[in-house]
PDB file of N, CA and C in Angstrom:
ATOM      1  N   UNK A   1      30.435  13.401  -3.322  1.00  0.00           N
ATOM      2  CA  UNK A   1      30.245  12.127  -2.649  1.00  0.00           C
ATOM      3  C   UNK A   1      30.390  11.018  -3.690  1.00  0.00           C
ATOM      4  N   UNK A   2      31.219   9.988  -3.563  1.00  0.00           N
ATOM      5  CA  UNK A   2      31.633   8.963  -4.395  1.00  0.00           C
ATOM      6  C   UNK A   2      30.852   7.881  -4.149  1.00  0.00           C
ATOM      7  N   UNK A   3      30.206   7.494  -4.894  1.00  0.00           N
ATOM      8  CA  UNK A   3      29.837   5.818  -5.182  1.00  0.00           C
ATOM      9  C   UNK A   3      29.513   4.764  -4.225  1.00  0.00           C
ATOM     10  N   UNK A   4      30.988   5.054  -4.112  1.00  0.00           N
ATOM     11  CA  UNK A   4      31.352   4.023  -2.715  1.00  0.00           C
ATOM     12  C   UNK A   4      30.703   4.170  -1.350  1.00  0.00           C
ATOM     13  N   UNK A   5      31.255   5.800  -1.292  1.00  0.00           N
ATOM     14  CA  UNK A   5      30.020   6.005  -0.005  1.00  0.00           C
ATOM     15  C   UNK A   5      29.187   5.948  -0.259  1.00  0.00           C
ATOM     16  N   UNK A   6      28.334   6.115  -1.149  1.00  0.00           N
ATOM     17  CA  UNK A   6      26.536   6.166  -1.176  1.00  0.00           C
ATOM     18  C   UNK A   6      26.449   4.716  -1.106  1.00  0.00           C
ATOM     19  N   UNK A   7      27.115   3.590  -1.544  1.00  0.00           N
ATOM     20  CA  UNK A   7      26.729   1.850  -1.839  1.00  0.00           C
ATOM     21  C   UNK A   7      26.497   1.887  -0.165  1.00  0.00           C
ATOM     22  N   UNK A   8      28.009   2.170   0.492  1.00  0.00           N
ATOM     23  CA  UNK A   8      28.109   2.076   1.979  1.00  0.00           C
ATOM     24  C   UNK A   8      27.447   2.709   2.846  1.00  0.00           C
ATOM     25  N   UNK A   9      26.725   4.052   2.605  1.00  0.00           N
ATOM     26  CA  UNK A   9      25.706   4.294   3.168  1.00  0.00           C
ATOM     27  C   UNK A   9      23.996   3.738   3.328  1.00  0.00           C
ATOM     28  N   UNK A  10      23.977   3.181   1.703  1.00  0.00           N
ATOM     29  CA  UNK A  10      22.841   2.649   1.651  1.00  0.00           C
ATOM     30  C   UNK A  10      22.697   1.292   2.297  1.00  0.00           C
ATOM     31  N   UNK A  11      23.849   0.236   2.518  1.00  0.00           N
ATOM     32  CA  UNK A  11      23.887  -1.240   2.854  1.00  0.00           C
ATOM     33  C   UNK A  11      24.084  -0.984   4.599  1.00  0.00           C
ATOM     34  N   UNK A  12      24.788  -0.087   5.101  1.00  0.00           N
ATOM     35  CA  UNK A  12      24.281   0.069   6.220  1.00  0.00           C
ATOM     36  C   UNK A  12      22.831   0.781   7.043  1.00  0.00           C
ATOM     37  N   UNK A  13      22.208   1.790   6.004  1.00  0.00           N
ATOM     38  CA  UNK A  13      20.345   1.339   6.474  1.00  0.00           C
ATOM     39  C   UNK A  13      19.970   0.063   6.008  1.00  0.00           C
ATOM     40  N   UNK A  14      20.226  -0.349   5.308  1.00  0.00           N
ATOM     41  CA  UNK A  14      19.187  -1.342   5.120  1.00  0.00           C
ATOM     42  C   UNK A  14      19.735  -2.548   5.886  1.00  0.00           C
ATOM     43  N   UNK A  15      21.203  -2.438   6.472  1.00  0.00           N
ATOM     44  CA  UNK A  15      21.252  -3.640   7.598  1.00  0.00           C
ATOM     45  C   UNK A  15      20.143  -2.829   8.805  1.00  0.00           C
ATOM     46  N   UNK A  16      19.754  -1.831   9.304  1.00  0.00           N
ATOM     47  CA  UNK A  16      19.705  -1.161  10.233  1.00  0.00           C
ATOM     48  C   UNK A  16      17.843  -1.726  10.426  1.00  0.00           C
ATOM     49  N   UNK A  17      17.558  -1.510   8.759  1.00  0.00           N
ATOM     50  CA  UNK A  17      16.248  -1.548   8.721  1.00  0.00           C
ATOM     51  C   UNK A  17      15.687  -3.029   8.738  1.00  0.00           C
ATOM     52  N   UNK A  18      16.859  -4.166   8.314  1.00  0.00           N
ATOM     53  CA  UNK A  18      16.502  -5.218   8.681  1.00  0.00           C
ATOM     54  C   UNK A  18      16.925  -5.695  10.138  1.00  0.00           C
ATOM     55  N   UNK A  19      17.176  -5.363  10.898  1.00  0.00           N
ATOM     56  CA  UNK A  19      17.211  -5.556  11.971  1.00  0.00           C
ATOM     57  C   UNK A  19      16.359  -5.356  12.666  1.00  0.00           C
ATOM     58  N   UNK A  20      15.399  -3.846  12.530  1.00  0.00           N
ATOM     59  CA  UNK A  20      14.654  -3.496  12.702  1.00  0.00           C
ATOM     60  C   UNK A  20      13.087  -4.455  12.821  1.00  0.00           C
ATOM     61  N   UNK A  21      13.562  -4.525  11.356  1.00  0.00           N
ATOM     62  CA  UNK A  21      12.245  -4.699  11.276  1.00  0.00           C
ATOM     63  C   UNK A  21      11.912  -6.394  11.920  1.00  0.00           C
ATOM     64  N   UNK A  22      13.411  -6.789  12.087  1.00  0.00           N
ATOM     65  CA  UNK A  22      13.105  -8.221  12.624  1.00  0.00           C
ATOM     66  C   UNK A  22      12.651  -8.378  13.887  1.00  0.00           C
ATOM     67  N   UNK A  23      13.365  -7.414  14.451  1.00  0.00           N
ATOM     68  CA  UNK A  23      12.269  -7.341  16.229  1.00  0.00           C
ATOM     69  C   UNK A  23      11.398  -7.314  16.904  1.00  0.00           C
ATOM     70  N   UNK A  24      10.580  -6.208  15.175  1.00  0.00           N
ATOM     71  CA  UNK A  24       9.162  -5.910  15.238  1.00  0.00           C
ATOM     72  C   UNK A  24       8.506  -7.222  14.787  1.00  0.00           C
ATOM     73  N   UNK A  25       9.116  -7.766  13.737  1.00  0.00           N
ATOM     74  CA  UNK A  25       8.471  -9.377  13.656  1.00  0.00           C
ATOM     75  C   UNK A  25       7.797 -10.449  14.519  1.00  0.00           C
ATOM     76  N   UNK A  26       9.657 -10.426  15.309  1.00  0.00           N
ATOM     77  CA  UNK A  26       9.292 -11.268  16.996  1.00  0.00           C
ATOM     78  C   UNK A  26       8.552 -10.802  17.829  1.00  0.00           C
ATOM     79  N   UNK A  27       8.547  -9.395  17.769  1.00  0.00           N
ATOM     80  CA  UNK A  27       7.697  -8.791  19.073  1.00  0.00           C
ATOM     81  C   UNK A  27       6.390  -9.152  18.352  1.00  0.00           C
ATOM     82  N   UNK A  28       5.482  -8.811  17.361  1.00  0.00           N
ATOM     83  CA  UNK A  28       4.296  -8.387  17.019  1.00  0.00           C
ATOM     84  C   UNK A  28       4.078 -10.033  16.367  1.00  0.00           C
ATOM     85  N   UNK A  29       4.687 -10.890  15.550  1.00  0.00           N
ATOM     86  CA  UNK A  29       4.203 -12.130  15.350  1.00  0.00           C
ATOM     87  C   UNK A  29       4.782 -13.390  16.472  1.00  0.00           C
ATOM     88  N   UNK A  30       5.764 -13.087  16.683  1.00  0.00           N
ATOM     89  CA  UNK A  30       6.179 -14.468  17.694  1.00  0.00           C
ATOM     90  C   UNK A  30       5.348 -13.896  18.692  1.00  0.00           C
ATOM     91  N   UNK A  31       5.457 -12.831  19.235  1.00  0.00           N
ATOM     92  CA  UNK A  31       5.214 -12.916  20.575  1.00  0.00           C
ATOM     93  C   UNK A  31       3.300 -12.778  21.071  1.00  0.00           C
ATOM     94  N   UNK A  32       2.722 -12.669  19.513  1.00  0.00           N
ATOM     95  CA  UNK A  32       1.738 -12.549  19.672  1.00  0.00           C
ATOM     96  C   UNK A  32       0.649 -13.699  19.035  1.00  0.00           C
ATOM     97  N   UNK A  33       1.670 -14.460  18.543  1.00  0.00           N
ATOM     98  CA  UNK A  33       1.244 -15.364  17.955  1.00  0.00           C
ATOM     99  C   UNK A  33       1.862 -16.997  18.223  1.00  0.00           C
ATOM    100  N   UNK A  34       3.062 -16.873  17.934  1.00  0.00           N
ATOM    101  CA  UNK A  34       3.689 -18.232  17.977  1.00  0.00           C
ATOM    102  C   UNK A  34       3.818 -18.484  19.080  1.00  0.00           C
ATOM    103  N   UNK A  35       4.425 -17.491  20.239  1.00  0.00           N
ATOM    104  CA  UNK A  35       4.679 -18.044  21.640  1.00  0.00           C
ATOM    105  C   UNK A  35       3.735 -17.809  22.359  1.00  0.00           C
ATOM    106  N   UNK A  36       2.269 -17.414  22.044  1.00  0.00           N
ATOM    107  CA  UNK A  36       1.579 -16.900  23.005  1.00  0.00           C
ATOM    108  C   UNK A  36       1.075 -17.763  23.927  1.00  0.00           C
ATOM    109  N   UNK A  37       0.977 -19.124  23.929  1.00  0.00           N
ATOM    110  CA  UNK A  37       0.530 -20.264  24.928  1.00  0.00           C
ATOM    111  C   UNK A  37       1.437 -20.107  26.060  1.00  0.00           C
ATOM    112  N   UNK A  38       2.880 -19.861  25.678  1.00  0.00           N
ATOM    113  CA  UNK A  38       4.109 -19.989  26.867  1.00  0.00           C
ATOM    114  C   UNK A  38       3.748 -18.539  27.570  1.00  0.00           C
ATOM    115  N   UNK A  39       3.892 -17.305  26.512  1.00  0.00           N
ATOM    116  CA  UNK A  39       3.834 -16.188  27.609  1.00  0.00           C
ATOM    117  C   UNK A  39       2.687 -15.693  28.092  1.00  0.00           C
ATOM    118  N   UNK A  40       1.236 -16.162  27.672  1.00  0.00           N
ATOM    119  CA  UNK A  40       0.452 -16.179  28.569  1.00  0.00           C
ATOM    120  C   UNK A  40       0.251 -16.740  29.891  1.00  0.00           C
ATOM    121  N   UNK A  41       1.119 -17.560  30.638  1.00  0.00           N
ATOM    122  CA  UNK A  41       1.958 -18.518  31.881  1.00  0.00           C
ATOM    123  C   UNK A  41       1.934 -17.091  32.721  1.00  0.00           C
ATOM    124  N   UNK A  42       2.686 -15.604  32.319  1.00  0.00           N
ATOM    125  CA  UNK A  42       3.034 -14.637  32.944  1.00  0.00           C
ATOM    126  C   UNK A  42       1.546 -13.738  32.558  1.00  0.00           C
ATOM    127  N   UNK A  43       1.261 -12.852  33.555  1.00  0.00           N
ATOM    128  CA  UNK A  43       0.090 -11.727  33.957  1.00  0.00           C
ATOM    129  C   UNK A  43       1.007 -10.668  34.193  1.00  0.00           C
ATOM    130  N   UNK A  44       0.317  -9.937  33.235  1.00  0.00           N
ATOM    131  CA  UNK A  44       0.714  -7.985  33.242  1.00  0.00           C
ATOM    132  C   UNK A  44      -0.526  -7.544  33.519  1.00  0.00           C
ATOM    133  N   UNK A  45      -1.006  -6.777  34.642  1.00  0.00           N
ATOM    134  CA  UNK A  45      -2.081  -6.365  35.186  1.00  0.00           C
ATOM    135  C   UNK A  45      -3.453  -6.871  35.021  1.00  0.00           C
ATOM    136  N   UNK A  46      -3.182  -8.475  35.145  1.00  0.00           N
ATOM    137  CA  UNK A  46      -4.475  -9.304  35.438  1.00  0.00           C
ATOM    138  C   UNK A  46      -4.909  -9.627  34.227  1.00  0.00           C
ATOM    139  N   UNK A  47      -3.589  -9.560  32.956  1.00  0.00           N
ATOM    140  CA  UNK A  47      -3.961 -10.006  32.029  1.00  0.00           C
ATOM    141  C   UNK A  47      -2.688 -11.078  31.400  1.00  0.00           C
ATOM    142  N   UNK A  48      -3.158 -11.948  30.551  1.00  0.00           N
ATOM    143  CA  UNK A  48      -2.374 -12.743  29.912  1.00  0.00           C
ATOM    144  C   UNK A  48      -0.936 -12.105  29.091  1.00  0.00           C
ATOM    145  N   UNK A  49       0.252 -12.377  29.127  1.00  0.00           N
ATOM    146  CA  UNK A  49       1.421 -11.386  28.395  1.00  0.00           C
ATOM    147  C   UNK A  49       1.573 -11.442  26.992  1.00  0.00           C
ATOM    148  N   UNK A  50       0.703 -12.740  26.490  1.00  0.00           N
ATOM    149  CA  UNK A  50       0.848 -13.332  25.169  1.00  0.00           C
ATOM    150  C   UNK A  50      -0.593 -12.322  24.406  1.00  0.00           C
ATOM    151  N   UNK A  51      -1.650 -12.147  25.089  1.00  0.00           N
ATOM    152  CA  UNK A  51      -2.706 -11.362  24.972  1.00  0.00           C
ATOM    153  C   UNK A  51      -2.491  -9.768  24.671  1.00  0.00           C
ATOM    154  N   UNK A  52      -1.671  -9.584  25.830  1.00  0.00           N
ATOM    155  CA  UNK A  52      -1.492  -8.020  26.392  1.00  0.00           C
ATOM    156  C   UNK A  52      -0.124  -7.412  24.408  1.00  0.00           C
ATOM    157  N   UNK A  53       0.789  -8.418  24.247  1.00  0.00           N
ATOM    158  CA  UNK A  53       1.379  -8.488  22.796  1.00  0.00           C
ATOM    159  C   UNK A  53       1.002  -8.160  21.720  1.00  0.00           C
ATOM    160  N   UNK A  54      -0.376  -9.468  21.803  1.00  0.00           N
ATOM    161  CA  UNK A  54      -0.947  -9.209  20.736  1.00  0.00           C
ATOM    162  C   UNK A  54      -2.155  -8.060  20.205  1.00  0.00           C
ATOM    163  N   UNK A  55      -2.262  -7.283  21.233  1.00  0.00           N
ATOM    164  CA  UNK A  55      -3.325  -6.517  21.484  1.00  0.00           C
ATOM    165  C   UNK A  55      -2.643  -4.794  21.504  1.00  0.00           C
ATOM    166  N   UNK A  56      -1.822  -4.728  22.290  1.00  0.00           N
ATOM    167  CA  UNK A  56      -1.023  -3.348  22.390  1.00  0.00           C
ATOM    168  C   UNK A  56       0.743  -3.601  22.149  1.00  0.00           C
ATOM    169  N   UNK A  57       1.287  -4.552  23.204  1.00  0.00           N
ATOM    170  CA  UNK A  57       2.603  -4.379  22.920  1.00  0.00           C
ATOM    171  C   UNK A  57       3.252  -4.680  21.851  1.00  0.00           C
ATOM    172  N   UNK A  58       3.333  -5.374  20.661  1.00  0.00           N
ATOM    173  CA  UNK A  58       3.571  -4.407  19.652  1.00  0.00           C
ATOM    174  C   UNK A  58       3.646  -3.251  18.679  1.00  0.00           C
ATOM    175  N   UNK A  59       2.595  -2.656  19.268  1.00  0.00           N
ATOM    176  CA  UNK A  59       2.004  -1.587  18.709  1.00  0.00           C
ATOM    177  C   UNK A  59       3.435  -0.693  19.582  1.00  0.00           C
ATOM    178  N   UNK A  60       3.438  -0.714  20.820  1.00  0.00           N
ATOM    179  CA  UNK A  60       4.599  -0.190  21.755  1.00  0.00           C
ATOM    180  C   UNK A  60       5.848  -0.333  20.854  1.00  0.00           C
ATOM    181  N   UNK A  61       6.122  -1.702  20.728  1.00  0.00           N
ATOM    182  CA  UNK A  61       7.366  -2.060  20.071  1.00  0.00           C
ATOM    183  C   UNK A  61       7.476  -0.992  19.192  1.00  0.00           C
ATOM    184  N   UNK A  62       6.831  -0.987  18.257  1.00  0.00           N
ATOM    185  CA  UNK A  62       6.633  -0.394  16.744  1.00  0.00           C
ATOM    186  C   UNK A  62       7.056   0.952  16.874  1.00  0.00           C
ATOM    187  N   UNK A  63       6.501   2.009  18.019  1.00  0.00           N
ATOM    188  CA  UNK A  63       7.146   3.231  18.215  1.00  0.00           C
ATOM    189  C   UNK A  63       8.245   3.656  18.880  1.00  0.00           C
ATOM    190  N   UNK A  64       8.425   2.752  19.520  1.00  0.00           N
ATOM    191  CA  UNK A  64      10.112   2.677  20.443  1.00  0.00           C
ATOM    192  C   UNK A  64      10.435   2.786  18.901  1.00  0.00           C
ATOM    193  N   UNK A  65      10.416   1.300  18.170  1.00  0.00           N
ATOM    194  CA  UNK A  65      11.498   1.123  17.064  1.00  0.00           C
ATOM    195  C   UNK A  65      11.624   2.482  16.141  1.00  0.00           C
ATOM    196  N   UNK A  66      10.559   3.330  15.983  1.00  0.00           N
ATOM    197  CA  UNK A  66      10.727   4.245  14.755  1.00  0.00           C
ATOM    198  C   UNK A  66      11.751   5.417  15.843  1.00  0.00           C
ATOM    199  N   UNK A  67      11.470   5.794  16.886  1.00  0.00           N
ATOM    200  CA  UNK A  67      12.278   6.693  17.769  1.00  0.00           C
ATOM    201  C   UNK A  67      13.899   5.928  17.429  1.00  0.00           C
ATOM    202  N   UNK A  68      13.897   4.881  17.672  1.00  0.00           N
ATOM    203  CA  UNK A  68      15.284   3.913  17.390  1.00  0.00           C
ATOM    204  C   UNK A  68      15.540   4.439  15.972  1.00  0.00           C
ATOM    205  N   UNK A  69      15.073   3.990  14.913  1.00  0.00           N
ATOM    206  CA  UNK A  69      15.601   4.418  13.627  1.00  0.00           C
ATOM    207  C   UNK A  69      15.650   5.711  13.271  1.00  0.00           C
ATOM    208  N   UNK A  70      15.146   6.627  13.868  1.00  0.00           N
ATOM    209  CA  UNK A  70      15.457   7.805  13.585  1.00  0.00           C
ATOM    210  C   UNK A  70      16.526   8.722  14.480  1.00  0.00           C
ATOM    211  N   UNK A  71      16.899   7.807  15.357  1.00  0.00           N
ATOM    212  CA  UNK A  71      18.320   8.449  16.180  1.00  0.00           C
ATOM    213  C   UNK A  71      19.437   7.582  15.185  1.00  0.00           C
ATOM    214  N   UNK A  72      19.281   6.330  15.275  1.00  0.00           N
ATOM    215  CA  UNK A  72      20.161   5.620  13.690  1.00  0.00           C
ATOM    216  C   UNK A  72      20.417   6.482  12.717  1.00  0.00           C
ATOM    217  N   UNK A  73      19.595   6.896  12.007  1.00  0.00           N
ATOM    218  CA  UNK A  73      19.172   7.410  10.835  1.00  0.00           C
ATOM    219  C   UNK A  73      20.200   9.038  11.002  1.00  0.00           C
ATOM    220  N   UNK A  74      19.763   9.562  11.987  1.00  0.00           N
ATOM    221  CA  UNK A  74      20.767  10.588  11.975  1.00  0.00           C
ATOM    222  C   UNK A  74      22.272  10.528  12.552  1.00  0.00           C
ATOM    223  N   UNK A  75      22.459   9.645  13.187  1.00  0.00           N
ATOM    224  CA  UNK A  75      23.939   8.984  13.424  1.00  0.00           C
ATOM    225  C   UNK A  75      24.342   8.559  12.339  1.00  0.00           C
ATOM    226  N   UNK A  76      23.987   8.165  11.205  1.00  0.00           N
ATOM    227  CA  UNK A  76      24.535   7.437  10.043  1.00  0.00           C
ATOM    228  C   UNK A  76      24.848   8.283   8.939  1.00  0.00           C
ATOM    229  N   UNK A  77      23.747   9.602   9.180  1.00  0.00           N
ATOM    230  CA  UNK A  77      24.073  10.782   8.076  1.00  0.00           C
ATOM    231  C   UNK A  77      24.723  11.463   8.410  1.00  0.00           C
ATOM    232  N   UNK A  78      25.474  11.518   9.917  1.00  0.00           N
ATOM    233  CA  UNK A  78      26.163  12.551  10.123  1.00  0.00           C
ATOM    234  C   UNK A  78      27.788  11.622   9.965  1.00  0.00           C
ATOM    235  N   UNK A  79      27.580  10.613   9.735  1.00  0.00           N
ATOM    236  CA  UNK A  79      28.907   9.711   9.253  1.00  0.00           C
ATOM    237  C   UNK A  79      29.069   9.898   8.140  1.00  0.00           C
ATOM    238  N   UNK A  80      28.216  10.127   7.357  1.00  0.00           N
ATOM    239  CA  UNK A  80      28.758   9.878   5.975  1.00  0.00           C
ATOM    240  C   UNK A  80      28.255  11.606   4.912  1.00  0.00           C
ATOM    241  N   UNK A  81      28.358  12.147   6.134  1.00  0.00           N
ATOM    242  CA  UNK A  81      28.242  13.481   5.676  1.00  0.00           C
ATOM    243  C   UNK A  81      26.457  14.371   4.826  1.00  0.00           C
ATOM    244  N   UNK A  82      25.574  13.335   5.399  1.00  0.00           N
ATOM    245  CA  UNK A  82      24.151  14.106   4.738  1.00  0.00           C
ATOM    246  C   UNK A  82      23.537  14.350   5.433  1.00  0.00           C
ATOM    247  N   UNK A  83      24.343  15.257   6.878  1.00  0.00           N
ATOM    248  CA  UNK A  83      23.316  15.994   7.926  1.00  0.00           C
ATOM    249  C   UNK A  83      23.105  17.444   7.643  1.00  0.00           C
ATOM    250  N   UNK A  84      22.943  18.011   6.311  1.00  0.00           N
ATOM    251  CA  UNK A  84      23.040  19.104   6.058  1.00  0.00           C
ATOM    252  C   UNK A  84      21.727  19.700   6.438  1.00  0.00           C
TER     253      UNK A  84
END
């Protein structure tokens, strides 16, 4: 394995992981913090949405996302050949 692929393997996780991790940002700080006046306006089972964010649904986010990076994660090694 040459160089090149390993540079190109490594700059595409770490686009993967910043992407990542930016969603989890918005979900778990915007949405639980910065926007929470607006999306508390909406009720998820008799509770505030900006509340219900900051309390569980990021925590949600957070494990969707690792299920997400680890189907990534093996789509990317089997591109560049380290699904052994």
């Amino acid at each position: 394995m040459s160089n090149a692929t390993k540079t190109k393997y490594w700059k595409e996780n770490l686009r993967y992981l910043a992407i990542l991790l930016t969603i989890w940002f918005l979900a778990s700080y915007g949405c639980g913090v910065l926007f929470v006046d607006q999306l508390n306006e909406i009720h998820i089972g008799g509770f505030p949405l900006g509340f219900w964010f900051a309390q569980q649904g990021s925590i949600y986010i957070f494990v969707i996302l690792i299920f997400v990076y680890v189907r990534l994660m093996n789509k990317l090694d089997k591109k560049y050949g380290f699904d052994d």
